[in-house]
Protein backbone atom coordinates (compact mmCIF):
# COMPACT_ATOMS: atom_id res chain seq x y z
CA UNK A 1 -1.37 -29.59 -20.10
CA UNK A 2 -2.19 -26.93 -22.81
CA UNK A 3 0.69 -24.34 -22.61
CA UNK A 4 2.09 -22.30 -25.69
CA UNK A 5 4.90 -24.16 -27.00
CA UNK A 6 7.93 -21.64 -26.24
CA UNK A 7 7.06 -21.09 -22.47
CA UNK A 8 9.07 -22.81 -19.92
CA UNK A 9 7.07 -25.85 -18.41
CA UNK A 10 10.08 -28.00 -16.85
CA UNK A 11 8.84 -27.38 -12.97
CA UNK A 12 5.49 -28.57 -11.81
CA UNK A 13 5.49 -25.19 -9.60
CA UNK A 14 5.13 -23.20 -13.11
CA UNK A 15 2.55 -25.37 -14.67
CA UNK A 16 -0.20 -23.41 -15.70
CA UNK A 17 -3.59 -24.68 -17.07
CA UNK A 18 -4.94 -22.87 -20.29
CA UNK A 19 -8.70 -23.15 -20.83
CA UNK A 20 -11.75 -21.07 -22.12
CA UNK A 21 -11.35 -18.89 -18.83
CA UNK A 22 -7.73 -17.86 -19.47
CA UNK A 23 -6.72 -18.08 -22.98
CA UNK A 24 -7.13 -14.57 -24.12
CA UNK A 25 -4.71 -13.42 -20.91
CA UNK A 26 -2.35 -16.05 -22.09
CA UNK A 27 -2.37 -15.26 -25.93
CA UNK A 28 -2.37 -10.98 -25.27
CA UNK A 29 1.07 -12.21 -22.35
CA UNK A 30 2.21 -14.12 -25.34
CA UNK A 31 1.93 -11.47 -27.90
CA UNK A 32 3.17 -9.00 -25.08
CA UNK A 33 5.12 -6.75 -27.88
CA UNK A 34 1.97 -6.04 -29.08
CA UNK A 35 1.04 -4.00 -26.05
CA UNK A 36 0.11 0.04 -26.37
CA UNK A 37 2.47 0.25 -23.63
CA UNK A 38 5.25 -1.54 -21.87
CA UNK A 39 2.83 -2.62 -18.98
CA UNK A 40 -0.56 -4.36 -18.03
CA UNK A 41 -2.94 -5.22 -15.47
CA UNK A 42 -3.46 -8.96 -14.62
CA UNK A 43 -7.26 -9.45 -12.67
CA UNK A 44 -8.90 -12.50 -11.61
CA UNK A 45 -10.26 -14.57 -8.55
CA UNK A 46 -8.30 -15.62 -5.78
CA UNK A 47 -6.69 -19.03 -6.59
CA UNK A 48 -6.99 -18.78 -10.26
CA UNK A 49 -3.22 -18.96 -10.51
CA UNK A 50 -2.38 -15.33 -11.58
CA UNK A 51 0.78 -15.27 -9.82
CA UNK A 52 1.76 -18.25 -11.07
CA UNK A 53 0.78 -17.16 -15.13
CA UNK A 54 3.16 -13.85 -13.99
CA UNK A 55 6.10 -16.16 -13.04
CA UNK A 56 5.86 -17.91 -16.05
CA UNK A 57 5.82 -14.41 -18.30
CA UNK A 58 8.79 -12.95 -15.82
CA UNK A 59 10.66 -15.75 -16.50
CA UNK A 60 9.98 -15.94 -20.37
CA UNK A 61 10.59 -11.82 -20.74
CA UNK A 62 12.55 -10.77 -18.01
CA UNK A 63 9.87 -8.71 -17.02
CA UNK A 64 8.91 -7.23 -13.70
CA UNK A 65 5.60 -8.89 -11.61
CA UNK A 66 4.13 -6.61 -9.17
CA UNK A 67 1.47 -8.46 -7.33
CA UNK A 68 -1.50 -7.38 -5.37
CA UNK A 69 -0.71 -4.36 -6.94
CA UNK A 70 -3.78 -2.09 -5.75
CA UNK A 71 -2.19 -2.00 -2.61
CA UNK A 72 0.96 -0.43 -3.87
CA UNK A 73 2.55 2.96 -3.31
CA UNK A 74 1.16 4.85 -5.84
CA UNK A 75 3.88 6.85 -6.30
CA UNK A 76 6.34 3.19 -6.34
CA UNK A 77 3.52 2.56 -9.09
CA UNK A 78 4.03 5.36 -10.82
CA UNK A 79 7.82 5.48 -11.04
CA UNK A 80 7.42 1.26 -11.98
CA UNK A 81 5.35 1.99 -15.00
CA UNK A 82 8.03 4.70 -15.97
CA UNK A 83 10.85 2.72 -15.40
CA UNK A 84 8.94 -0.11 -17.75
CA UNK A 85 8.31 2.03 -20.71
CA UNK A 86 12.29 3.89 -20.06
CA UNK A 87 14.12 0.23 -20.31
CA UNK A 88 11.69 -1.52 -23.10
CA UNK A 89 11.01 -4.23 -20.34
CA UNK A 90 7.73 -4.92 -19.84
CA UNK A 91 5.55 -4.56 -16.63
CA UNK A 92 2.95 -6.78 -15.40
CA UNK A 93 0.56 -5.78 -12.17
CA UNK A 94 -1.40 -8.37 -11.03
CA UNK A 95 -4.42 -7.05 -9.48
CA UNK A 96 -8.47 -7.89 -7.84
CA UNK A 97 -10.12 -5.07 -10.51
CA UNK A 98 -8.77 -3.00 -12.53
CA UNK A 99 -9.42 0.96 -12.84
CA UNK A 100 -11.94 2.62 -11.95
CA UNK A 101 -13.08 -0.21 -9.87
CA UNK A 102 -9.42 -0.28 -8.34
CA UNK A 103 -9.56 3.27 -6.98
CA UNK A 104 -6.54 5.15 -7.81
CA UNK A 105 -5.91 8.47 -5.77
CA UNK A 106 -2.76 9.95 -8.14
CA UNK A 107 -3.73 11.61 -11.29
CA UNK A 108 -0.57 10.44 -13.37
CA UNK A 109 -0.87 6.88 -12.43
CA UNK A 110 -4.51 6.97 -13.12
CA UNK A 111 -4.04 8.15 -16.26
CA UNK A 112 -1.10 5.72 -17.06
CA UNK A 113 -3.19 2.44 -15.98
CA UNK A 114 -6.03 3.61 -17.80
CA UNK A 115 -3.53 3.23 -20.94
CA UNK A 116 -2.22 -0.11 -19.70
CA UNK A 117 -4.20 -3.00 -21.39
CA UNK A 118 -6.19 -5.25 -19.08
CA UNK A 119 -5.95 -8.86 -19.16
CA UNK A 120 -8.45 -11.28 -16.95
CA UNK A 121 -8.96 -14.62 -16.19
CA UNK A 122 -12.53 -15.68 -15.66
CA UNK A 123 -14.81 -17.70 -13.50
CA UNK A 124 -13.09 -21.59 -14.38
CA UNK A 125 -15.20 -22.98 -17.27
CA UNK A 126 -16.22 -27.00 -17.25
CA UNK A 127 -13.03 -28.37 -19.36
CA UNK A 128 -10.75 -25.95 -16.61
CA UNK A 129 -12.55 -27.60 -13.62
CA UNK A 130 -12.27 -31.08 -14.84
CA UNK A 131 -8.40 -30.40 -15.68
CA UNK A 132 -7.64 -28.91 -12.30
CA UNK A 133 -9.05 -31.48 -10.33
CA UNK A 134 -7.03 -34.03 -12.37
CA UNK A 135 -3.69 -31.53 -11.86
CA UNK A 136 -4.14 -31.00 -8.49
CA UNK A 137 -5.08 -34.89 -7.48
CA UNK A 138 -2.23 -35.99 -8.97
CA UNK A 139 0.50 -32.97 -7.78
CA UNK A 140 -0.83 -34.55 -4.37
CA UNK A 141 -0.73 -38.17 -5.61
CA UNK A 142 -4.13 -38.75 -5.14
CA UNK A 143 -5.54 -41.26 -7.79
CA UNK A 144 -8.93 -40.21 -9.30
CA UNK A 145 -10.07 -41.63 -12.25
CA UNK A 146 -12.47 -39.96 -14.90
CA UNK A 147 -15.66 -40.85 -13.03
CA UNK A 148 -14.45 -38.97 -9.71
CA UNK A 149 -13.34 -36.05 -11.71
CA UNK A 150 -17.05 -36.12 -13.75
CA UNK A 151 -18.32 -36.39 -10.02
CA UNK A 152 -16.97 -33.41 -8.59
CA UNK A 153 -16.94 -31.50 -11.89
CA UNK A 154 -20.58 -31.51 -12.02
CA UNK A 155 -21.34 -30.56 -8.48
CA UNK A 156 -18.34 -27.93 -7.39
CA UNK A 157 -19.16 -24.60 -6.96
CA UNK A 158 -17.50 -22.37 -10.15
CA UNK A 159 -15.12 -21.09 -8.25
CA UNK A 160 -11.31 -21.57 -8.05
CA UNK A 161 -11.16 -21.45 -4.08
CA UNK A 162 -14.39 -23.86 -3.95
CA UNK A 163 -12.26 -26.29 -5.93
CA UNK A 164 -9.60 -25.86 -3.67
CA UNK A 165 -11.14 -26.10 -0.73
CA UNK A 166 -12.69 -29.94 -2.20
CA UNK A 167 -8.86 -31.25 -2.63
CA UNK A 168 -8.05 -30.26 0.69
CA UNK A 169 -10.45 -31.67 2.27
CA UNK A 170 -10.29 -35.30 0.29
CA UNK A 171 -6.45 -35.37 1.36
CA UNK A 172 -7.34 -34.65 4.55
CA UNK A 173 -10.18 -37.31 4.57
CA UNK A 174 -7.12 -39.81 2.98
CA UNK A 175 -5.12 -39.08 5.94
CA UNK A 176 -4.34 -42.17 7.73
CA UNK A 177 -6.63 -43.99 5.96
CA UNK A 178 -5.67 -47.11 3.59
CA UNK A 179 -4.73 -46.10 0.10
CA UNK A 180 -5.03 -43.29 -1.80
CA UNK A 181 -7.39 -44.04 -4.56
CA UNK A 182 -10.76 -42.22 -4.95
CA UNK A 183 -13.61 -43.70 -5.92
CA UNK A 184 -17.29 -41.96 -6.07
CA UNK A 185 -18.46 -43.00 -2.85
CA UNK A 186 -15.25 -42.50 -1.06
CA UNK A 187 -15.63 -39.07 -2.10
CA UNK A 188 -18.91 -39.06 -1.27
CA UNK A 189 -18.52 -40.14 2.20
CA UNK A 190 -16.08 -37.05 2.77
CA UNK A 191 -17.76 -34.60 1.89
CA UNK A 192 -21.08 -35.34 3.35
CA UNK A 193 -18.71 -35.71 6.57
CA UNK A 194 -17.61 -32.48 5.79
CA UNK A 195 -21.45 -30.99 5.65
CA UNK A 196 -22.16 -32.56 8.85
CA UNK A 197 -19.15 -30.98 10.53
CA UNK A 198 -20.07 -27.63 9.27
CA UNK A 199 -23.59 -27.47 10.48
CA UNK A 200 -22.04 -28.82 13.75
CA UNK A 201 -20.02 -25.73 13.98
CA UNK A 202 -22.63 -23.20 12.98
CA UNK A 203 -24.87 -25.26 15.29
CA UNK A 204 -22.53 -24.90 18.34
CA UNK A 205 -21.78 -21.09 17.57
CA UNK A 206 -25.93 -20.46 18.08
C-alpha cells in the first residue's frame, strides 16, 4: 500500500491506494499549502474512493470535506469557501465535474471555484486494478493469488464500479460454498454464471 509517509494509515477504512490514476490529487492534497486558495475541487468516477482520499486529508489538516458538492446550496457554498479562506483551514469539495461542466447559477461562487484548483482522479490504470483487486479480496478474506488477479486484471472493464461489481459477485458466488480460495476457473465459472443470468433477465423482460 503506497501512501505518503506522514498520512494516517492505522484503519483499513482509510486505506487509500496511490497509483498512476491518483498520484497528482494525492501529491497537490499533500502539498495543500501550496494552494492559490484555501479550497479545491476533488472529481472522479463513482467508486474511485474520493471520499475516502477526503477523510484521510480532513483528518491529516483539520480541514472541512464537502461531498457531492454540485448539489450544494450555492449560497452554503459560497459562505464555505469564505469561511475557508477567513480561518486559514482549508476546504475540500468533492465533486462529478468541475466548473463549467458543473453548472454554477451564483456569480460569486462561480467566480470563486473557478479560482479553486482542481484535483482528479482518473480512469484506474493496470498497476491500480491489479492492487485493488488484491485490497479488496483480501478486506473480504477472499484468497486470490497472482494468477486470479492477472486474470481479472486483463479482462475487467476500466472502470472502478466494473471492478466492484466483479468482487461482489465472486463473494457472492463463495457463499455457502466450500472454501474461500480462488482459483482461475473458479472464477471463471462465476462469472460466466453471472452472463447467463443476465441474458436470462434481459431475455425475460422481452
Amino acid at each position: 500500500l503506497e501512501l505518503p509517509l506522514d498520512w494516517p494509515a492505522d484503519s483499513s477504512a482509510d486505506i487509500f491506494l496511490v497509483g498512476e490514476a491518483n498520484a497528482r490529487a494525492v501529491q497537490m492534497l499533500d502539498h495543500h499549502a501550496a494552494w492559490p486558495v484555501q479550497a479545491a475541487i476533488l472529481t472522479g468516477p463513482r467508486k474511485s474512493g474520493r471520499s475516502r482520499l477526503a477523510r484521510v486529508f480532513a483528518a491529516r489538516t483539520g480541514g472541512r470535506v464537502i461531498d457531492n458538492a454540485q448539489q450544494a446550496d450555492e449560497t452554503d457554498l459560497f459562505h464555505a469557501w469564505n469561511e475557508a479562506q477567513a480561518a486559514h483551514i482549508p476546504l475540500l469539495m468533492i465533486a462529478d465535474s468541475a466548473p463549467p461542466e458543473w453548472e454554477v447559477g451564483l456569480p460569486d461562487l462561480r467566480s470563486r471555484l473557478a479560482a479553486s484548483p482542481i484535483l482528479t482522479i482518473a480512469p484506474p490504470d493496470d498497476g491500480l486494478i491489479a492492487d485493488l483487486f488484491d485490497f479488496w479480496f483480501a478486506r473480504r478474506e477472499i484468497v486470490a493469488g497472482p494468477d486470479v488477479i492477472q486474470w481479472l486484471s486483463a479482462r475487467t472493464e476500466r472502470s472502478y464500479v466494473a471492478l466492484l461489481s466483479i468482487v461482489d459477485t465472486i463473494e457472492e458466488g463463495l457463499r455457502g460454498g466450500r472454501g474461500r480460495r480462488l482459483t482461475v476457473q473458479r472464477v471463471r465459472t462465476m462469472l460466466s454464471s453471472r452472463v447467463r443470468d443476465g441474458n436470462a433477465q434481459e431475455q425475460g423482460t422481452d
